[in-house]
N, C-alpha and C. Protein backbone atom coordinates (compact mmCIF):
# COMPACT_ATOMS: atom_id res chain seq x y z
N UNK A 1 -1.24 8.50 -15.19
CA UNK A 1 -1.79 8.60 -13.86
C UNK A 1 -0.68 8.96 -12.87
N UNK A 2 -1.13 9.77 -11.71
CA UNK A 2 -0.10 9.89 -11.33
C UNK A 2 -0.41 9.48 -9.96
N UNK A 3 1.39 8.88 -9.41
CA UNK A 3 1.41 7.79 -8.56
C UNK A 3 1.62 8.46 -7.18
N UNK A 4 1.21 7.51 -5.81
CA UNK A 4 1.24 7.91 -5.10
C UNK A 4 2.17 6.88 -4.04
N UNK A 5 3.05 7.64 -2.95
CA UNK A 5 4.47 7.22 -2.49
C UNK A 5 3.79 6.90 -1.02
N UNK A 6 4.09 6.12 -0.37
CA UNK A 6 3.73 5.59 1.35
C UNK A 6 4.99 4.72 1.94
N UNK A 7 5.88 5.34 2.91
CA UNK A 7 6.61 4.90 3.59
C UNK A 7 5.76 3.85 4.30
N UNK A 8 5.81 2.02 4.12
CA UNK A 8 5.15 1.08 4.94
C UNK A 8 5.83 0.24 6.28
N UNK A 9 5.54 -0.19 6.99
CA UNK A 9 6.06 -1.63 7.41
C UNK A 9 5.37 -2.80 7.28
N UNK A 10 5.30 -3.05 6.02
CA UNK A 10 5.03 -4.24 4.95
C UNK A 10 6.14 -4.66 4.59
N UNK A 11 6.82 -5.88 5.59
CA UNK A 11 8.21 -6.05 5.47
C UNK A 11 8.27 -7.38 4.46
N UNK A 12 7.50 -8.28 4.20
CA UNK A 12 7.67 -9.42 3.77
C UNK A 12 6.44 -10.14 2.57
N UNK A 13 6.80 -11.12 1.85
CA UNK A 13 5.62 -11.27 0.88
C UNK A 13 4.60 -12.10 1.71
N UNK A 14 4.66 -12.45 2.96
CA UNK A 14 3.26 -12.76 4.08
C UNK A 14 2.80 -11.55 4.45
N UNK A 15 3.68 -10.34 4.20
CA UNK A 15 2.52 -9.19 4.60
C UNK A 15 1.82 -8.79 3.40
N UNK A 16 2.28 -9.10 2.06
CA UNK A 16 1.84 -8.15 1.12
C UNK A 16 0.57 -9.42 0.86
N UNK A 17 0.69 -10.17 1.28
CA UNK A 17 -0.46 -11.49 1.47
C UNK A 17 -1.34 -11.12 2.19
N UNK A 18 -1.12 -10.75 3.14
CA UNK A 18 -2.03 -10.19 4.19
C UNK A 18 -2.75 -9.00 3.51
N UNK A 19 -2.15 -7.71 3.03
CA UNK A 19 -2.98 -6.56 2.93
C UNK A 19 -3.45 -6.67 1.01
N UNK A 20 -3.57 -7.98 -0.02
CA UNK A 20 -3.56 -7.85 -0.85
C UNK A 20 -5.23 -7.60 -0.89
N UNK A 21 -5.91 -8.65 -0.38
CA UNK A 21 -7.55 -8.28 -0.48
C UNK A 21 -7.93 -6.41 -0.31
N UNK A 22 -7.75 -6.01 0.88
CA UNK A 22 -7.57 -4.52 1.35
C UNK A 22 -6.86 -3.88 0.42
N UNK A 23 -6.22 -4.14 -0.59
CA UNK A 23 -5.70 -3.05 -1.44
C UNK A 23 -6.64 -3.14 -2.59
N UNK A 24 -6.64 -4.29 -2.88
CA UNK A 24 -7.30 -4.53 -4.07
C UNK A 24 -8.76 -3.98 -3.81
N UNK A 25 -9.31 -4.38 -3.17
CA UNK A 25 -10.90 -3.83 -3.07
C UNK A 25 -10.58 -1.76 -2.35
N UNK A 26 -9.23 -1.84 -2.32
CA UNK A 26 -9.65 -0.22 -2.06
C UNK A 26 -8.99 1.00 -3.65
N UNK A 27 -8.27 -0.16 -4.19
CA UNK A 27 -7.07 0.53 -5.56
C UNK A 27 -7.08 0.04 -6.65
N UNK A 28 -7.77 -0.97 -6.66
CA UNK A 28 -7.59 -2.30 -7.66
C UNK A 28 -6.54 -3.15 -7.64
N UNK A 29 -6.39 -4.23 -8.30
CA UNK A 29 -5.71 -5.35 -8.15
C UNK A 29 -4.38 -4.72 -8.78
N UNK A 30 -4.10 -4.15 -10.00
CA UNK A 30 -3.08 -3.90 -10.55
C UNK A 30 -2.30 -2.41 -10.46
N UNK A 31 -3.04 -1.71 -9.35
CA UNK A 31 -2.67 -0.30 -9.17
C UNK A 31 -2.18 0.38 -8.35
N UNK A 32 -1.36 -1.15 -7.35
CA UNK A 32 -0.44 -0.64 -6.45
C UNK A 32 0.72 -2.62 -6.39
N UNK A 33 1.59 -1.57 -5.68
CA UNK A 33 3.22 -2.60 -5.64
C UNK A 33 3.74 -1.80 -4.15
N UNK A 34 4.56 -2.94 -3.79
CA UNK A 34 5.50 -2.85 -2.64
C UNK A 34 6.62 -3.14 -2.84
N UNK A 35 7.31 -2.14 -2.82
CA UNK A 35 9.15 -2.74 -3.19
C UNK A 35 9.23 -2.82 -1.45
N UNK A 36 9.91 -4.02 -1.21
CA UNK A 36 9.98 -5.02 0.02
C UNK A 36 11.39 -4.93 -0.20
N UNK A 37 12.38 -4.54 -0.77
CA UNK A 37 13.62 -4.62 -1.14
C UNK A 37 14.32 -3.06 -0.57
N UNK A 38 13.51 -2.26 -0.86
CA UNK A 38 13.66 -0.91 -0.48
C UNK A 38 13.57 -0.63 1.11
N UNK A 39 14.86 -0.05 1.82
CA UNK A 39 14.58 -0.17 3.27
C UNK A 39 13.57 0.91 4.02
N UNK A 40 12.83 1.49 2.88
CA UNK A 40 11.56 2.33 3.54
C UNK A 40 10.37 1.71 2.82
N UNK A 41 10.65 0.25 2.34
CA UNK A 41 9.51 -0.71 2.04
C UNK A 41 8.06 0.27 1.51
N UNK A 42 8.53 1.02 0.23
CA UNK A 42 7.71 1.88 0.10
C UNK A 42 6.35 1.21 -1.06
N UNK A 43 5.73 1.58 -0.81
CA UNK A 43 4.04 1.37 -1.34
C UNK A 43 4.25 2.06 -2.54
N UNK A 44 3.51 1.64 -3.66
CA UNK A 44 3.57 2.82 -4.86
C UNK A 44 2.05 2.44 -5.15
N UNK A 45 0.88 3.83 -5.32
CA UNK A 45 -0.63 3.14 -5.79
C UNK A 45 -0.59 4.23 -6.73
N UNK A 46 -1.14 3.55 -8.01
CA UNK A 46 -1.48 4.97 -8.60
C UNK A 46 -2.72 4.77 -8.98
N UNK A 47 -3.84 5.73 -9.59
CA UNK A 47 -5.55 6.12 -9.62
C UNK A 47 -5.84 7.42 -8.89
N UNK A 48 -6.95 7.28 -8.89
CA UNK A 48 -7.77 7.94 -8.00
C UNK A 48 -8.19 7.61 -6.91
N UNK A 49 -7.54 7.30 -5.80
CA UNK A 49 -7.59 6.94 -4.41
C UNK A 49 -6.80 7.82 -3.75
N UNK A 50 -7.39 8.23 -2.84
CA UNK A 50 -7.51 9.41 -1.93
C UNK A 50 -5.98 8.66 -0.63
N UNK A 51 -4.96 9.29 -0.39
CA UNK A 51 -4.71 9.02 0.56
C UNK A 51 -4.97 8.41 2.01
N UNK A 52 -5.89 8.93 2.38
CA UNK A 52 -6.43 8.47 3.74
C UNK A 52 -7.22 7.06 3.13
N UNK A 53 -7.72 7.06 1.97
CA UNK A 53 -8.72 5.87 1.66
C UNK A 53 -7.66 4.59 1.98
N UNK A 54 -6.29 4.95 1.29
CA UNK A 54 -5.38 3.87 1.30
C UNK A 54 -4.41 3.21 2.54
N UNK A 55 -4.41 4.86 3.90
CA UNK A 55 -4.25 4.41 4.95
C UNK A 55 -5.20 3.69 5.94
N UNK A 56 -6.41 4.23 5.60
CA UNK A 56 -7.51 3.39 6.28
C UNK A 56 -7.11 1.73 5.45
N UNK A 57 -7.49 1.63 4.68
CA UNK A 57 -7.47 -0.43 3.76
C UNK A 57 -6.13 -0.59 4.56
N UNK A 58 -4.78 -0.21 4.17
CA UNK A 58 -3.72 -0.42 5.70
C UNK A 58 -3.61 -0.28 7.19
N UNK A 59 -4.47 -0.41 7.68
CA UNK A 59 -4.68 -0.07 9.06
C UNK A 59 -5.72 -1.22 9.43
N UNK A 60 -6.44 -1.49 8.55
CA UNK A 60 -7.51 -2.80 8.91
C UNK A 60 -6.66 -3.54 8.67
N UNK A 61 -5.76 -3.77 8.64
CA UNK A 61 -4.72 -5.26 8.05
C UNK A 61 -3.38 -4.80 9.24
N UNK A 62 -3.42 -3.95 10.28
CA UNK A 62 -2.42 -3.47 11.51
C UNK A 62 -0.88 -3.28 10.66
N UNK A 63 -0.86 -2.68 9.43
CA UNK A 63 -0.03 -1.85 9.00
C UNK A 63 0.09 -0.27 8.64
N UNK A 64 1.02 0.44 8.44
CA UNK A 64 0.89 2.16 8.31
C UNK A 64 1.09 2.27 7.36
N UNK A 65 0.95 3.66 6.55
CA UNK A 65 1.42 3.99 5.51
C UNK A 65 1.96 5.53 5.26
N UNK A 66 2.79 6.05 5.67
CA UNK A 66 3.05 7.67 5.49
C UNK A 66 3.45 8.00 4.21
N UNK A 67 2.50 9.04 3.52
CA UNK A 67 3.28 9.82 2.31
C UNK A 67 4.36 10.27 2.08
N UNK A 68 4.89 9.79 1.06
CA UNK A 68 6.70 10.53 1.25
C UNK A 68 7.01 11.36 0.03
């Protein structure tokens, strides 16, 4: 599958708490990660989810996500 890259500000594991419901019901539970370690705190989802599907589920939770 191939994966998809989102520059976030999902800085901490209370945010990835925050947007885990919203990912999961938009990617599934096991088909995306946040390296929080990385200083462009980048998103990795991989499937069939549409970009915008995955900035919209981040945006109801008042975080961004840009493709990189």
């Amino acid at each position: 599958m191939e994966a998809i890259k989102f520059k976030t500000n999902i800085m901490c594991s209370g945010c990835i708490e925050k947007v885990t419901p919203y990912l999961n019901e938009a990617v599934g539970a096991d088909n995306w990660e946040v390296d929080t370690d990385s200083p462009a705190k980048v998103l990795t989802v991989v499937g069939k989810t549409s970009v915008v599907e995955i900035q919209r589920a981040l945006e109801k939770t008042g975080y961004k996500a840009e493709p990189v």
